[in-house]
C-alpha atoms as a PDB file:
ATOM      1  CA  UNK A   1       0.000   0.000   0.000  1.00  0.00           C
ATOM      2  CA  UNK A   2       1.265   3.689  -0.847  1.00  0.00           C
ATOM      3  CA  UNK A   3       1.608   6.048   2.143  1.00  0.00           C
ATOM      4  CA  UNK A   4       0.223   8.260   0.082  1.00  0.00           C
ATOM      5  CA  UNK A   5      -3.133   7.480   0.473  1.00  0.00           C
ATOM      6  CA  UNK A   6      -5.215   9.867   2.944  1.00  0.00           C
ATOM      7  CA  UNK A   7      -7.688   8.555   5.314  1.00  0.00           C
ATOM      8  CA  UNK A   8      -9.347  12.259   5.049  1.00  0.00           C
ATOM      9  CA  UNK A   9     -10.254  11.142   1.859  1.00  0.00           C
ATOM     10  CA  UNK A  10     -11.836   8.000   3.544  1.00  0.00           C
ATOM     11  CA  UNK A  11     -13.604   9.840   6.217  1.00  0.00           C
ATOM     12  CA  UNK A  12     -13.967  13.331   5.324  1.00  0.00           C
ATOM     13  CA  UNK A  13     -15.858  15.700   8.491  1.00  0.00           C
ATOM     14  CA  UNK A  14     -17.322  12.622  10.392  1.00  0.00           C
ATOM     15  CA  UNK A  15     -20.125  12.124   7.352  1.00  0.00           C
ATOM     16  CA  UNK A  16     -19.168   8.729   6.886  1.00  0.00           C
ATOM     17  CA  UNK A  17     -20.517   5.475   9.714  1.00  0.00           C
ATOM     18  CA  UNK A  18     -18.798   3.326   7.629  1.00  0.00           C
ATOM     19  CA  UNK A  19     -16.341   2.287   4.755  1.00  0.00           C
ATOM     20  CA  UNK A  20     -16.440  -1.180   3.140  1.00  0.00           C
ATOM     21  CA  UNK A  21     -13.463  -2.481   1.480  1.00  0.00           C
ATOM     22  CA  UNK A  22     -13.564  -4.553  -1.287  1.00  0.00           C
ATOM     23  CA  UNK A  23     -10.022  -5.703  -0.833  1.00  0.00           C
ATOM     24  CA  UNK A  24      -8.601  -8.991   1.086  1.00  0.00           C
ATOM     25  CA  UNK A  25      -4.974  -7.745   0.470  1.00  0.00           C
ATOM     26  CA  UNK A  26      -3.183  -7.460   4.017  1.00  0.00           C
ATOM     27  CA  UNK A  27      -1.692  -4.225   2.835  1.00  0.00           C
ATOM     28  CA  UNK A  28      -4.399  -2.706   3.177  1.00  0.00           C
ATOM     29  CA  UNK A  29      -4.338  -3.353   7.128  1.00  0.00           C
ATOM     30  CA  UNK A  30      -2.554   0.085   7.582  1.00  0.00           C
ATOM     31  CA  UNK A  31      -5.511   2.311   5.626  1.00  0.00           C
ATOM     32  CA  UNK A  32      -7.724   0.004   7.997  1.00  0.00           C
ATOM     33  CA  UNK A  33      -6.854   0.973  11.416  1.00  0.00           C
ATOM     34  CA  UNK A  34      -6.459   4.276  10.393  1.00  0.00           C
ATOM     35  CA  UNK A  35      -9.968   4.084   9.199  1.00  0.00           C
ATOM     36  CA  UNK A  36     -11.001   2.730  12.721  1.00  0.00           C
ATOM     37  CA  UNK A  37      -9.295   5.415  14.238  1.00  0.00           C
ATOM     38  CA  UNK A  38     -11.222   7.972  13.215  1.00  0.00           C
ATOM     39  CA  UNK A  39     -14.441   6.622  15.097  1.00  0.00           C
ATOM     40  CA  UNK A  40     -15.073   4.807  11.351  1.00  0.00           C
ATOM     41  CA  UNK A  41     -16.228   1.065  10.987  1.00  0.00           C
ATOM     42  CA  UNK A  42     -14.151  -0.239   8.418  1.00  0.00           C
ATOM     43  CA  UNK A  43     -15.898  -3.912   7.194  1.00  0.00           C
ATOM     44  CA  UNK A  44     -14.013  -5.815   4.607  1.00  0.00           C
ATOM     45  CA  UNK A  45     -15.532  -7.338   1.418  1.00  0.00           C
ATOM     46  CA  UNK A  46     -14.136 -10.190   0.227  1.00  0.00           C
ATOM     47  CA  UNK A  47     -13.755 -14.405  -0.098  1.00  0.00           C
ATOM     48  CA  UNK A  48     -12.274 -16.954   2.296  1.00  0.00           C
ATOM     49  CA  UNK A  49      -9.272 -18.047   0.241  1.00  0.00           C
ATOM     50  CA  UNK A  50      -8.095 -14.505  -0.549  1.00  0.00           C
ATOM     51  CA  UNK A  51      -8.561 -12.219   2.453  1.00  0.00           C
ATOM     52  CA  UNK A  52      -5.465 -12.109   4.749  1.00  0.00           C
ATOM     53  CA  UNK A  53      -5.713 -12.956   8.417  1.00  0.00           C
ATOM     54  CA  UNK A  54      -3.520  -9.845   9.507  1.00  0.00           C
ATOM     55  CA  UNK A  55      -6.750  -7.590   7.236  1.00  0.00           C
ATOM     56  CA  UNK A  56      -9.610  -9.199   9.445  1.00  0.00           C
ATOM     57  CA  UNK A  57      -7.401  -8.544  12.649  1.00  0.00           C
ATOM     58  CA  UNK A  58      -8.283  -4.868  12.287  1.00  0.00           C
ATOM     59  CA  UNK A  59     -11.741  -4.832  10.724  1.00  0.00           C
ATOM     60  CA  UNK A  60     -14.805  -3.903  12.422  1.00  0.00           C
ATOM     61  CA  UNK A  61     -16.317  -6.604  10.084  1.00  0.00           C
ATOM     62  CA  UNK A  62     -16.217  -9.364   7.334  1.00  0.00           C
ATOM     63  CA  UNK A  63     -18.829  -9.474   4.165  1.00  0.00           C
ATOM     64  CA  UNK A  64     -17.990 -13.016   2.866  1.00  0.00           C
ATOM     65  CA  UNK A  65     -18.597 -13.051  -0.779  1.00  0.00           C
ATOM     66  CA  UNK A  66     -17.852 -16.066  -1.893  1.00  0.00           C
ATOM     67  CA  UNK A  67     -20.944 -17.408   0.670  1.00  0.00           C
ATOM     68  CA  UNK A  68     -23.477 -14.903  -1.067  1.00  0.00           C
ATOM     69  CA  UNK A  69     -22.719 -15.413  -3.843  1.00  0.00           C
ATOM     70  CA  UNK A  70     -23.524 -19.117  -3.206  1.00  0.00           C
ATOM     71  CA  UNK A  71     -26.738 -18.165  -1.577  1.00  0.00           C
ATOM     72  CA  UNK A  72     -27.764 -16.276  -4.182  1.00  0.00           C
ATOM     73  CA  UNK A  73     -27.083 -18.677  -7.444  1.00  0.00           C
ATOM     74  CA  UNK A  74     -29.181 -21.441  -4.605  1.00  0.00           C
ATOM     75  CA  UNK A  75     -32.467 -18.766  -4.560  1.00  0.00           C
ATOM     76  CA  UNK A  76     -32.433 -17.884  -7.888  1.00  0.00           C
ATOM     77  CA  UNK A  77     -32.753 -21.388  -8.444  1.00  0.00           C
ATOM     78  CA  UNK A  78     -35.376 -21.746  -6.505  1.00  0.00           C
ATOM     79  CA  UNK A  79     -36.886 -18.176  -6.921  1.00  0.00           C
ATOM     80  CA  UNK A  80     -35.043 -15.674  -9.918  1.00  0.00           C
ATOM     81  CA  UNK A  81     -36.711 -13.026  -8.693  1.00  0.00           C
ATOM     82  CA  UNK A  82     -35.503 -13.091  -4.893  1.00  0.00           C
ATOM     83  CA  UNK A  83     -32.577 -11.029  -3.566  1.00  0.00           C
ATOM     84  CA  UNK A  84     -30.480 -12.703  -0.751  1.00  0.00           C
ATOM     85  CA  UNK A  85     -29.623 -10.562   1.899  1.00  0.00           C
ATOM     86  CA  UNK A  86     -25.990 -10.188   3.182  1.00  0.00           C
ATOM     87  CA  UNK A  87     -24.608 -11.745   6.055  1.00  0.00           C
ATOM     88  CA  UNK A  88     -22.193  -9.958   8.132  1.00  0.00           C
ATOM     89  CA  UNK A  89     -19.783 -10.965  10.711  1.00  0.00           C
ATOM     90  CA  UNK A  90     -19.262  -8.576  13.274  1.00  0.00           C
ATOM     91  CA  UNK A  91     -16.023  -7.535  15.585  1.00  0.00           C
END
């Protein structure tokens, strides 16, 4: 990851409750915390086999992917016209 990115950018004023990263790449642990640290939840995006441990360490949550997308190819089997909510882990 580049120093040069700016959490400002990320949580500009307090307007933001919280950032989602659609990342799994452990460099991205750094723009993380510093998310966090700005009273920011910062939930990661991403699949099983390619998020790093040291990533989910430091975020407020996981979105696991790779499980809705399973969950939704199972209802729109069952039911094309049915969206399949999200399911979150929370820290």
């Amino acid at each position: 990851m580049s120093d040069a990115i700016d959490v400002n950018a990320f949580c500009p004023a307090g307007n933001v409750d919280i950032i989602v990263l659609a990342c799994g790449d452990g460099d991205m642990r750094r723009l993380c915390e510093e998310v966090r640290l700005c009273g920011v939840r910062c939930e990661i995006a991403s699949t099983d086999e390619s998020v790093a441990p040291e990533l989910l360490e430091v975020a407020s949550g996981y979105i696991n992917l790779g499980a809705a997308i399973q969950q939704q190819r199972q209802t729109d089997e069952n039911n094309p016209n049915q969206q399949v909510p999200l399911e979150r882990s929370s820290r």
